[in-house]
C-alpha atoms as a PDB file:
ATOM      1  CA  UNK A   1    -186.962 109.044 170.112  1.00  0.00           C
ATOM      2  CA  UNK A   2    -184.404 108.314 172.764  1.00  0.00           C
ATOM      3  CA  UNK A   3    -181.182 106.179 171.562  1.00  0.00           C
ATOM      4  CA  UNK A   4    -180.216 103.087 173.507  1.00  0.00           C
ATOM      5  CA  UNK A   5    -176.430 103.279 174.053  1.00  0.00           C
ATOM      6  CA  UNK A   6    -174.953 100.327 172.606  1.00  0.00           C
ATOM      7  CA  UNK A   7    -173.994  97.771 175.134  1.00  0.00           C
ATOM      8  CA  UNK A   8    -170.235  97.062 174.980  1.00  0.00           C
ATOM      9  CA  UNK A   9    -168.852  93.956 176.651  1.00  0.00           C
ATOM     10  CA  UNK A  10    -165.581  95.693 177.879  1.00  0.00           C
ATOM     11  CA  UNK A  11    -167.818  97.875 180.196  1.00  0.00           C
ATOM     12  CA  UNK A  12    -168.545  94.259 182.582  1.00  0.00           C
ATOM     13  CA  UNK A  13    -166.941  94.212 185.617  1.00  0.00           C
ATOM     14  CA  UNK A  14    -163.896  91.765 185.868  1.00  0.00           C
ATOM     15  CA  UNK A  15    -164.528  89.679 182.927  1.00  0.00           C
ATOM     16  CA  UNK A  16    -164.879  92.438 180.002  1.00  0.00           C
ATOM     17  CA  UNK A  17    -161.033  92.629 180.279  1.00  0.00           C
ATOM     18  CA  UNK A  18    -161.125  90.139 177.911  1.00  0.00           C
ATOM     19  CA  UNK A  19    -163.290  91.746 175.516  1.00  0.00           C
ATOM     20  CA  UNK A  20    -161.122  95.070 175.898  1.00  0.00           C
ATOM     21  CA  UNK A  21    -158.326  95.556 172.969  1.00  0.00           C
ATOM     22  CA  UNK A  22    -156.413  98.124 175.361  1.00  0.00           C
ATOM     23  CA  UNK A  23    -155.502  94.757 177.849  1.00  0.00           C
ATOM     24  CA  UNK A  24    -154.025  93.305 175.094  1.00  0.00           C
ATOM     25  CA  UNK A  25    -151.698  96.402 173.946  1.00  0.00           C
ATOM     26  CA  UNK A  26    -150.925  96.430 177.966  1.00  0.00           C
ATOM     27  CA  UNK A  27    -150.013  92.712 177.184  1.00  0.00           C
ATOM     28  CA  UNK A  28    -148.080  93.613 174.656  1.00  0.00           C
ATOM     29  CA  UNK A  29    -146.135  96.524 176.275  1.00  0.00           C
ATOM     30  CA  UNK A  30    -145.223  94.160 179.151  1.00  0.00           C
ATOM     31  CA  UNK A  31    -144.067  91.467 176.612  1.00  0.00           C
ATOM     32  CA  UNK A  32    -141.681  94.412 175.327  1.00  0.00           C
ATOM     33  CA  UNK A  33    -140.273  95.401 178.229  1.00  0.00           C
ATOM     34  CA  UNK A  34    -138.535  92.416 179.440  1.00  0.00           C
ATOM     35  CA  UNK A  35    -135.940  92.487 176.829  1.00  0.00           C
ATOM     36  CA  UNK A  36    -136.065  96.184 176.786  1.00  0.00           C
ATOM     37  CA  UNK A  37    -135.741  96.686 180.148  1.00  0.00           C
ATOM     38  CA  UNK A  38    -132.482  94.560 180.482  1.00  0.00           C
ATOM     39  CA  UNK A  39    -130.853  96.850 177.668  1.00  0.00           C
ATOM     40  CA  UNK A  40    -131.566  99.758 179.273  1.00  0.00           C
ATOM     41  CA  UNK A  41    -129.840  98.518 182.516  1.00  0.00           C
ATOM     42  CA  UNK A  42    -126.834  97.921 180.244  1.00  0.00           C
ATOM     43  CA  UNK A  43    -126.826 101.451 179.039  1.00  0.00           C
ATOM     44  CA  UNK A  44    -127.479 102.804 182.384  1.00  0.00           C
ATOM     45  CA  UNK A  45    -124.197 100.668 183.188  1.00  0.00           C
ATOM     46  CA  UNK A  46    -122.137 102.567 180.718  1.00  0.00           C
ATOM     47  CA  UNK A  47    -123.470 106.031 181.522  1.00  0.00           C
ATOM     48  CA  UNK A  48    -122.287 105.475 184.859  1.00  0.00           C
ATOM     49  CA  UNK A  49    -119.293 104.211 184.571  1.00  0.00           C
ATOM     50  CA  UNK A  50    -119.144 107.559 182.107  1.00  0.00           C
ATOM     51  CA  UNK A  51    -119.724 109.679 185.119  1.00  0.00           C
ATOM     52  CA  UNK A  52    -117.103 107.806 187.275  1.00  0.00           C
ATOM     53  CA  UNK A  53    -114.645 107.998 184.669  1.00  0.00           C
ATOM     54  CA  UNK A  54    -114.981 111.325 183.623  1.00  0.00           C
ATOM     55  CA  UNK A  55    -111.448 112.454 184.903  1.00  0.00           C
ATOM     56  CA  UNK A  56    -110.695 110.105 182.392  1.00  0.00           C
ATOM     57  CA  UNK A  57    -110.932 111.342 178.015  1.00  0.00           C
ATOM     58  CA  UNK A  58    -112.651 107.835 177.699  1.00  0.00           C
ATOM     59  CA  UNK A  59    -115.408 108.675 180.353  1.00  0.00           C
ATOM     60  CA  UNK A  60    -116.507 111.448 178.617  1.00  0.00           C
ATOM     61  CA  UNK A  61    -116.910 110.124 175.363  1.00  0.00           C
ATOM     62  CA  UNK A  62    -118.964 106.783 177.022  1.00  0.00           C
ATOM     63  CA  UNK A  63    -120.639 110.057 178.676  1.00  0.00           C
ATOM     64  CA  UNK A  64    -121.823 111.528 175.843  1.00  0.00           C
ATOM     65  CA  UNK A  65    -122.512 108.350 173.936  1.00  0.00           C
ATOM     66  CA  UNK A  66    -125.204 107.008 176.605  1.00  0.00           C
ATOM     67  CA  UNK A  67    -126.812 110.671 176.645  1.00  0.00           C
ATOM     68  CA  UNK A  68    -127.032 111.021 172.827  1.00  0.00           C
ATOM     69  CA  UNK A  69    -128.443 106.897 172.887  1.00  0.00           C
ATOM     70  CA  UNK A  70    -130.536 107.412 175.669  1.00  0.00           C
ATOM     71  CA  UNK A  71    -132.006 110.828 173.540  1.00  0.00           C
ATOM     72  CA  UNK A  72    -132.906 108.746 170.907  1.00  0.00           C
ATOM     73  CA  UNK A  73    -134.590 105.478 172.846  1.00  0.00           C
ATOM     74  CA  UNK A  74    -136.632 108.011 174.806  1.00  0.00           C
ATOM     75  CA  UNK A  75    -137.905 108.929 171.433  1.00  0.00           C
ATOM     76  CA  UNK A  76    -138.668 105.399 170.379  1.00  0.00           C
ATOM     77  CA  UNK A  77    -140.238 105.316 174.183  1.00  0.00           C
ATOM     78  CA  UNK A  78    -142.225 107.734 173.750  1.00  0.00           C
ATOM     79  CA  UNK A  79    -143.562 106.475 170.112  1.00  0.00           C
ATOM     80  CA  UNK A  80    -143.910 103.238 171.809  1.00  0.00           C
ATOM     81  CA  UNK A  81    -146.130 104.361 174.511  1.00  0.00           C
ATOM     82  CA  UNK A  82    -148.526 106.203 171.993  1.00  0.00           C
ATOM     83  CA  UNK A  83    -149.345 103.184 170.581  1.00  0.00           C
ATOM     84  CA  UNK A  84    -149.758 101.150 173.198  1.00  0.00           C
ATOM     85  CA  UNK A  85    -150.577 103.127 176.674  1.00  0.00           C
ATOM     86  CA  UNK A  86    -153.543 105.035 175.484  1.00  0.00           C
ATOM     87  CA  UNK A  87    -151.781 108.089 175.624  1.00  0.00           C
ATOM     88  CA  UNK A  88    -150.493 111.079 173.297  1.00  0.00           C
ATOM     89  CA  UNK A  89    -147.294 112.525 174.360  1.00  0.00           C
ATOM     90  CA  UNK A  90    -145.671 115.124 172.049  1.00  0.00           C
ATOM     91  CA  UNK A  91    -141.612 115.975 172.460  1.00  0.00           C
ATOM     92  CA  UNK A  92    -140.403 118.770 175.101  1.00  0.00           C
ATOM     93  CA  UNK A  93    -139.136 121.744 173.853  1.00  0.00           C
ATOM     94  CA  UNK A  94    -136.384 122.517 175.610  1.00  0.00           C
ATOM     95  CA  UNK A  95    -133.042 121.896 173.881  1.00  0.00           C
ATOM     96  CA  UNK A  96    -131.766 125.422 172.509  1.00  0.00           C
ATOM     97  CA  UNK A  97    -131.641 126.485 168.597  1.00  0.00           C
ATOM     98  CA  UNK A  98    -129.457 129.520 168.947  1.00  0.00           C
ATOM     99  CA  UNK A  99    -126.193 127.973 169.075  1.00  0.00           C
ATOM    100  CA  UNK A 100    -123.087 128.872 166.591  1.00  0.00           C
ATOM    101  CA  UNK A 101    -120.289 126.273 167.869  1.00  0.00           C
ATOM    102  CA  UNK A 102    -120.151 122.272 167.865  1.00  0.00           C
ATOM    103  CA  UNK A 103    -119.329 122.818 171.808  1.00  0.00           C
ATOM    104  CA  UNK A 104    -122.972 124.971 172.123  1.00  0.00           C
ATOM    105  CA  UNK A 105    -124.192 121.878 170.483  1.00  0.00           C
ATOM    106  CA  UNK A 106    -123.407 119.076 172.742  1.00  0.00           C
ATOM    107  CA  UNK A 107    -123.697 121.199 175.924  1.00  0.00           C
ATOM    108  CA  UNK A 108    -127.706 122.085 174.411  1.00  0.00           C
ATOM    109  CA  UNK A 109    -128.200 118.738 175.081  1.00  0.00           C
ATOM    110  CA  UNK A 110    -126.640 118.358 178.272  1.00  0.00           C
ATOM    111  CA  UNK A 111    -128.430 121.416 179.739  1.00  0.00           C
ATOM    112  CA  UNK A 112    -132.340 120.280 178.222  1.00  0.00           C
ATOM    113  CA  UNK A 113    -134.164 118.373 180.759  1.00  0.00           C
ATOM    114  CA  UNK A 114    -136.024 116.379 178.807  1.00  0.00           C
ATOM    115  CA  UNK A 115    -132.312 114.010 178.662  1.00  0.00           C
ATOM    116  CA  UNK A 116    -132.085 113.389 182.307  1.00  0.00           C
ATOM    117  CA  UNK A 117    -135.730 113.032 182.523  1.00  0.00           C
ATOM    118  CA  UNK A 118    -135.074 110.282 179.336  1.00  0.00           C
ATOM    119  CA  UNK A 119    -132.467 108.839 181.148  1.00  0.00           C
ATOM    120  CA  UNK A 120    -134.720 108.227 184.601  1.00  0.00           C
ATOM    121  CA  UNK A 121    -137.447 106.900 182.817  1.00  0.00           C
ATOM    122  CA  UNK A 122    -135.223 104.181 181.054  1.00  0.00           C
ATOM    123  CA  UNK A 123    -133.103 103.538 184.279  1.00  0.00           C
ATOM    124  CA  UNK A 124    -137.396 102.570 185.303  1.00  0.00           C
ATOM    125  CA  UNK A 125    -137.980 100.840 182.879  1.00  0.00           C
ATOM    126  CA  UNK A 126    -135.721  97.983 184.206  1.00  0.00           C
ATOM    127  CA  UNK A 127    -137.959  97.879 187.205  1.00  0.00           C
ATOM    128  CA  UNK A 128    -141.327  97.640 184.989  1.00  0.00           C
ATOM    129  CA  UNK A 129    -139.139  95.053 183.050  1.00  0.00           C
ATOM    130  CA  UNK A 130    -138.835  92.995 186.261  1.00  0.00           C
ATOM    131  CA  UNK A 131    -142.610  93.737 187.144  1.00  0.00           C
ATOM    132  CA  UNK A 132    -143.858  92.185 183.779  1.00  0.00           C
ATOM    133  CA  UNK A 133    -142.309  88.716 185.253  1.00  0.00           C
ATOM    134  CA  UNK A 134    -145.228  87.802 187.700  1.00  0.00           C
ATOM    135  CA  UNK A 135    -148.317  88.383 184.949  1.00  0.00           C
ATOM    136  CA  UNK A 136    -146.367  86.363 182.477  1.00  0.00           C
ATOM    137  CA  UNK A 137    -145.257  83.710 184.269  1.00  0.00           C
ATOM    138  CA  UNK A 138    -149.128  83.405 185.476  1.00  0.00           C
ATOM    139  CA  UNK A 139    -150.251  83.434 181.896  1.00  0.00           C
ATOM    140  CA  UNK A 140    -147.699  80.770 180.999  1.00  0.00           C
ATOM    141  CA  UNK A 141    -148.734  78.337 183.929  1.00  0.00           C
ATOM    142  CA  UNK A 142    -152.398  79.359 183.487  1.00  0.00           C
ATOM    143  CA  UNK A 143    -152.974  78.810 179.766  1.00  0.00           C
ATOM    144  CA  UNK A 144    -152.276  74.994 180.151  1.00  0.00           C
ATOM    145  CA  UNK A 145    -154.699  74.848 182.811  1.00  0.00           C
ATOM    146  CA  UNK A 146    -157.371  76.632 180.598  1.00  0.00           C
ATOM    147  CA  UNK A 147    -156.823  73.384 178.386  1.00  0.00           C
ATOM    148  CA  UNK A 148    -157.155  70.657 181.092  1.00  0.00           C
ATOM    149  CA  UNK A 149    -160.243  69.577 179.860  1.00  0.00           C
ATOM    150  CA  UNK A 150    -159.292  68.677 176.507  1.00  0.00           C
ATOM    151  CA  UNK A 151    -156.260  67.346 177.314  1.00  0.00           C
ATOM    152  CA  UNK A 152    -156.247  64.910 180.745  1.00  0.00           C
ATOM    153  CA  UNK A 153    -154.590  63.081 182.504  1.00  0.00           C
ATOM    154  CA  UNK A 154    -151.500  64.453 182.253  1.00  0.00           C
ATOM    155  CA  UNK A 155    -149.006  66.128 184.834  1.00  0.00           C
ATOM    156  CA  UNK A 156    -148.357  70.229 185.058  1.00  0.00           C
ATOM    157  CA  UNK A 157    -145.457  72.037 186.277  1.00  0.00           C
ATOM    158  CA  UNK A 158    -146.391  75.221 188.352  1.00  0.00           C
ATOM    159  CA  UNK A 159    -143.079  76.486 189.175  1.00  0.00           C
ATOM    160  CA  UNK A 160    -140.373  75.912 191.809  1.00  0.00           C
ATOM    161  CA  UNK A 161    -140.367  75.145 195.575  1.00  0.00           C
ATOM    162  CA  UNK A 162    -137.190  75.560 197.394  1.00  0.00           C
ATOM    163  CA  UNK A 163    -135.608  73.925 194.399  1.00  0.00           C
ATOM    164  CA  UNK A 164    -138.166  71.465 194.164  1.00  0.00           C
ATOM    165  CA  UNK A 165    -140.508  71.398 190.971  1.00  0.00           C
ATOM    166  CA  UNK A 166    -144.157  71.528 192.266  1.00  0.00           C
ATOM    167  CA  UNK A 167    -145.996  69.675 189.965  1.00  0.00           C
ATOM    168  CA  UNK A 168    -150.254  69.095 189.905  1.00  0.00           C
ATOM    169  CA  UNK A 169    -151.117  65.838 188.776  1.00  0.00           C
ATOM    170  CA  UNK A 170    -154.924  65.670 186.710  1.00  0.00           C
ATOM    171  CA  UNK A 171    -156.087  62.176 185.884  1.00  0.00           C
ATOM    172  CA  UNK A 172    -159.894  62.857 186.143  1.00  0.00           C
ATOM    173  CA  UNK A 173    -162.310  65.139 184.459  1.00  0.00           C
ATOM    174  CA  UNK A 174    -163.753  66.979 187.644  1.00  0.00           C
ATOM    175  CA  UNK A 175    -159.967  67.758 188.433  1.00  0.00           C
ATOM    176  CA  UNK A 176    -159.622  68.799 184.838  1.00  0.00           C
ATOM    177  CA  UNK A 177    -162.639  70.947 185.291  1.00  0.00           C
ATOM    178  CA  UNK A 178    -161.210  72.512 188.347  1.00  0.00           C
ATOM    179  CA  UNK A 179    -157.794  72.859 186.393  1.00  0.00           C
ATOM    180  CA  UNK A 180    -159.589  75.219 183.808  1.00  0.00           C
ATOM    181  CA  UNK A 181    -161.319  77.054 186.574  1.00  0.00           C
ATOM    182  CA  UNK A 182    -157.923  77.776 188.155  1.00  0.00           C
ATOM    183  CA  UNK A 183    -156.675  78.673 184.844  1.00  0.00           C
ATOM    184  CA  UNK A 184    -159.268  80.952 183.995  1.00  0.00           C
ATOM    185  CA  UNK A 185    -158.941  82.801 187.636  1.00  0.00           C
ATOM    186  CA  UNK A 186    -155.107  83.152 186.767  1.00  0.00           C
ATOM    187  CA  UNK A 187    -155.364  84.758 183.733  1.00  0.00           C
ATOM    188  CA  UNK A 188    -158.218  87.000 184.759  1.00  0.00           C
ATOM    189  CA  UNK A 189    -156.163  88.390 187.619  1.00  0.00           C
ATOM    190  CA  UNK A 190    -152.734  88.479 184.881  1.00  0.00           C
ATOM    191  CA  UNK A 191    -154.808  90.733 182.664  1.00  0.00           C
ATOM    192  CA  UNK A 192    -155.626  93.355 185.460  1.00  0.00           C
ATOM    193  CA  UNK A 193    -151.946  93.106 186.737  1.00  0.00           C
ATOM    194  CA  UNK A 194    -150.513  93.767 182.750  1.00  0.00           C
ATOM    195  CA  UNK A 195    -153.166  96.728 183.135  1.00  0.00           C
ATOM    196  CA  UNK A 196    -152.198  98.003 186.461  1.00  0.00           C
ATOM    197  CA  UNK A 197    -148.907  97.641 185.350  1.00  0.00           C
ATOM    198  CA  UNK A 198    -150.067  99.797 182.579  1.00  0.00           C
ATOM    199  CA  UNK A 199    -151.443 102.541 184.485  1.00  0.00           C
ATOM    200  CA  UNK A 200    -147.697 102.850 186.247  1.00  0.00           C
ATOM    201  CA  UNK A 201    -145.918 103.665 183.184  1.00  0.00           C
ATOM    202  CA  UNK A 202    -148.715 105.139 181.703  1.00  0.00           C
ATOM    203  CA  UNK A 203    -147.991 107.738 184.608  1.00  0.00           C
ATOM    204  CA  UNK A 204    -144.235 107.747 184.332  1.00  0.00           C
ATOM    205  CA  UNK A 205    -144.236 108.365 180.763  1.00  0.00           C
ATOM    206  CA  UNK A 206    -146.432 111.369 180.711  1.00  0.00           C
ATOM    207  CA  UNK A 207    -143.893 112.606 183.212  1.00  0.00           C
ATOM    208  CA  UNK A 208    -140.419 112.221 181.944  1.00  0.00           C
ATOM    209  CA  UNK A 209    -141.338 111.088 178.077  1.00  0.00           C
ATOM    210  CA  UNK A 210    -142.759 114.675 176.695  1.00  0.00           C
ATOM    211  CA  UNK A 211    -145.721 116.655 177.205  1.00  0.00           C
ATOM    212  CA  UNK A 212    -149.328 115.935 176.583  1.00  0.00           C
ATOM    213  CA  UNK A 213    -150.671 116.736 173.219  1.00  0.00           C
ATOM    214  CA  UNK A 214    -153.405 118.729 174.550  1.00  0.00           C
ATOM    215  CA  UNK A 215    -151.392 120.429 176.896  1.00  0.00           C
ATOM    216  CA  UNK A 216    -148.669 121.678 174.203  1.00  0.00           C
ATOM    217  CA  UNK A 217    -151.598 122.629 171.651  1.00  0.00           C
ATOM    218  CA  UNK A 218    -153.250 125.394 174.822  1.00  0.00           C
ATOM    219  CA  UNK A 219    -149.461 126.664 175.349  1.00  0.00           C
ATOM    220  CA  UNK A 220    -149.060 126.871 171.625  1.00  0.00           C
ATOM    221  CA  UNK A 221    -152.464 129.026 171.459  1.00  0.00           C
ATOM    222  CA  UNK A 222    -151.622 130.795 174.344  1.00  0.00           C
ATOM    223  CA  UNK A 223    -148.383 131.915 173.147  1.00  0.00           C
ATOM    224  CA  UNK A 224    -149.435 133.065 169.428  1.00  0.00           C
ATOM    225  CA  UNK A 225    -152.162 134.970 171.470  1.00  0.00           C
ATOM    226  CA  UNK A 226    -149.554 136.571 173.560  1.00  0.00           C
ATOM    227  CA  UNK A 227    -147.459 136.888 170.520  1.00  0.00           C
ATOM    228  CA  UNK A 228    -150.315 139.132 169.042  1.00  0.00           C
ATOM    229  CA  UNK A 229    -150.886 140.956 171.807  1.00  0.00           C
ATOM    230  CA  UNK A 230    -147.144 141.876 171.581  1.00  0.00           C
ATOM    231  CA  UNK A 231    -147.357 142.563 167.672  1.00  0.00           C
ATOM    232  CA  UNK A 232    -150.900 144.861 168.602  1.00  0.00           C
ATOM    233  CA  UNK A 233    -149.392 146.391 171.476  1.00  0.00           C
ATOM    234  CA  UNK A 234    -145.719 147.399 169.256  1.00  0.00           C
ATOM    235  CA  UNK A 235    -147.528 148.333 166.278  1.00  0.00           C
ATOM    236  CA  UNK A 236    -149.860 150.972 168.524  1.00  0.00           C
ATOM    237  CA  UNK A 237    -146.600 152.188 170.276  1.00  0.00           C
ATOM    238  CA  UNK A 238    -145.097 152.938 166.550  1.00  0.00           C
ATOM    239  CA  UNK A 239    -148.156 155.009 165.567  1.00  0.00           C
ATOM    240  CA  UNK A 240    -147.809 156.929 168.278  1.00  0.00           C
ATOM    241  CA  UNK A 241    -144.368 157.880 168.425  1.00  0.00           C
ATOM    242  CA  UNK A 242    -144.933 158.743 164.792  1.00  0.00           C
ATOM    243  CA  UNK A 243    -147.744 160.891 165.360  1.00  0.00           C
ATOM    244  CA  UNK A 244    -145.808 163.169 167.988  1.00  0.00           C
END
C-alpha cells in the first residue's frame, strides 16, 4: 500500500512562509545583525587604523588585537550561522602546529587564511546589518496595520517624507479592513526579504566562515585512504629491501 506524503503547510507558495520555522531563525539572524553589524564596523575601524599606524609600536599591537578579536568573533559567526542559516560549517585548517617560538605563533595566525577571510566576512556583515533595516522597519509599520480591525479609528505613522511624518488616518471599518490587508501584504513580502537576506549570508558564510561539514568529512576519508596507501605502499618497499 502506497503512503500519502504528509502535507506540510510550509510547502504553499507565498503564504507557507509563515508556517516555516527557518523564516523565523532568518528573522532572528537579521534582528542580530543590526547591533552586530555596527560592532564589527568599529573593529574594522581599529584594524585599520592598525595597518596605517604600523610604522608606529602602537599600530601593531591595535594590529594584532583586531586579528586575534576578529579570530574569535568569526568563531562565534560561524556557531551563529549553524544555528540559524541552515547550514553546517566546520573550522579551516589552516593555521600551522609545528611552531617552537612565541614569534612562529603570532605570525601562524597572520599567514592562515581563514583570518583575512574572518576579517572580510565581518567587514560584510555591516552591510547585511544595514540590509536588515528595510524588512524590519516593514514589520514594525506592518504589525499595527495587521491590528486595524480591532483597534479603529485611530491614526498610524508610516515613516518620514522629506521631513514630514506621513501619517494614515482609519476611522471606519472597511478602511480598517484594508489596513490589515496592507499589513498582511507587508509582512508577507518582510518574511521573503529576511529570507533572501538569508540566502546572501548563507552564501558568504560558507565562503569565508569554514568549510562544509560534508566536504571536510570526504577530505578527511580521502586523506586516511591516501595515508594507507602510503603505510601499504612503505611497508611493501621494507619487505623488499629486506628480502634482497
Amino acid at each position: 500500500m502506497d503512503l500519502v506524503p504528509a502535507f506540510s503547510p510550509s510547502k504553499l507558495p507565498v503564504v507557507g512562509i509563515f508556517a516555516d520555522l527557518r523564516t523565523y531563525k532568518h528573522l532572528l539572524y537579521l534582528l542580530m545583525a543590526l547591533p552586530l553589524g555596527f560592532a564589527y564596523s568599529a573593529l574594522f575601524s581599529v584594524l585599520v587604523f592598525g595597518i596605517v599606524f604600523t610604522v608606529v609600536g602602537i599600530g601593531i599591537i591595535m594590529l594584532l588585537a583586531a586579528l586575534f578579536i576578529a579570530r574569535g568573533t568569526a568563531r562565534f559567526e560561524r556557531w551563529l550561522a549553524n544555528q540559524l542559516l541552515d547550514v553546517e560549517l566546520d573550522t579551516y585548517d589552516d593555521v600551522a602546529t609545528d611552531t617552537d617560538s612565541t614569534f612562529g605563533d603570532l605570525t601562524k595566525y597572520l599567514e592562515a587564511a581563514s583570518t583575512w577571510r574572518g576579517v572580510g566576512f565581518l567587514s560584510l556583515k555591516f552591510f547585511i546589518a544595514v540590509f536588515a533595516f528595510v524588512p524590519l522597519f516593514v514589520l514594525a509599520n506592518g504589525l499595527p496595520l495587521l491590528v486595524a480591525p480591532l483597534r479603529y479609528p485611530y491614526t498610524t505613522r508610516l515613516g518620514e517624507v522629506n521631513d514630514e511624518p506621513v501619517r494614515w488616518s482609519i476611522e471606519t471599518f472597511p478602511e480598517a479592513l484594508s489596513a490589515a490587508l496592507v499589513g498582511v501584504v507587508g509582512i508577507i513580502i518582510m518574511l521573503h526579504l529576511a529570507n533572501f537576506s538569508a540566502y546572501l549570508t548563507r552564501h558568504m558564510a560558507t565562503a569565508l566562515l569554514g568549510v562544509e561539514k560534508s566536504t571536510a568529512d570526504e577530505t578527511t576519508v580521502s586523506q586516511t585512504h591516501q595515508d594507507m596507501i602510503t603505510q601499504d605502499t612503505d611497508s611493501a618497499t621494507a619487505e623488499h629491501t629486506t628480502d634482497n
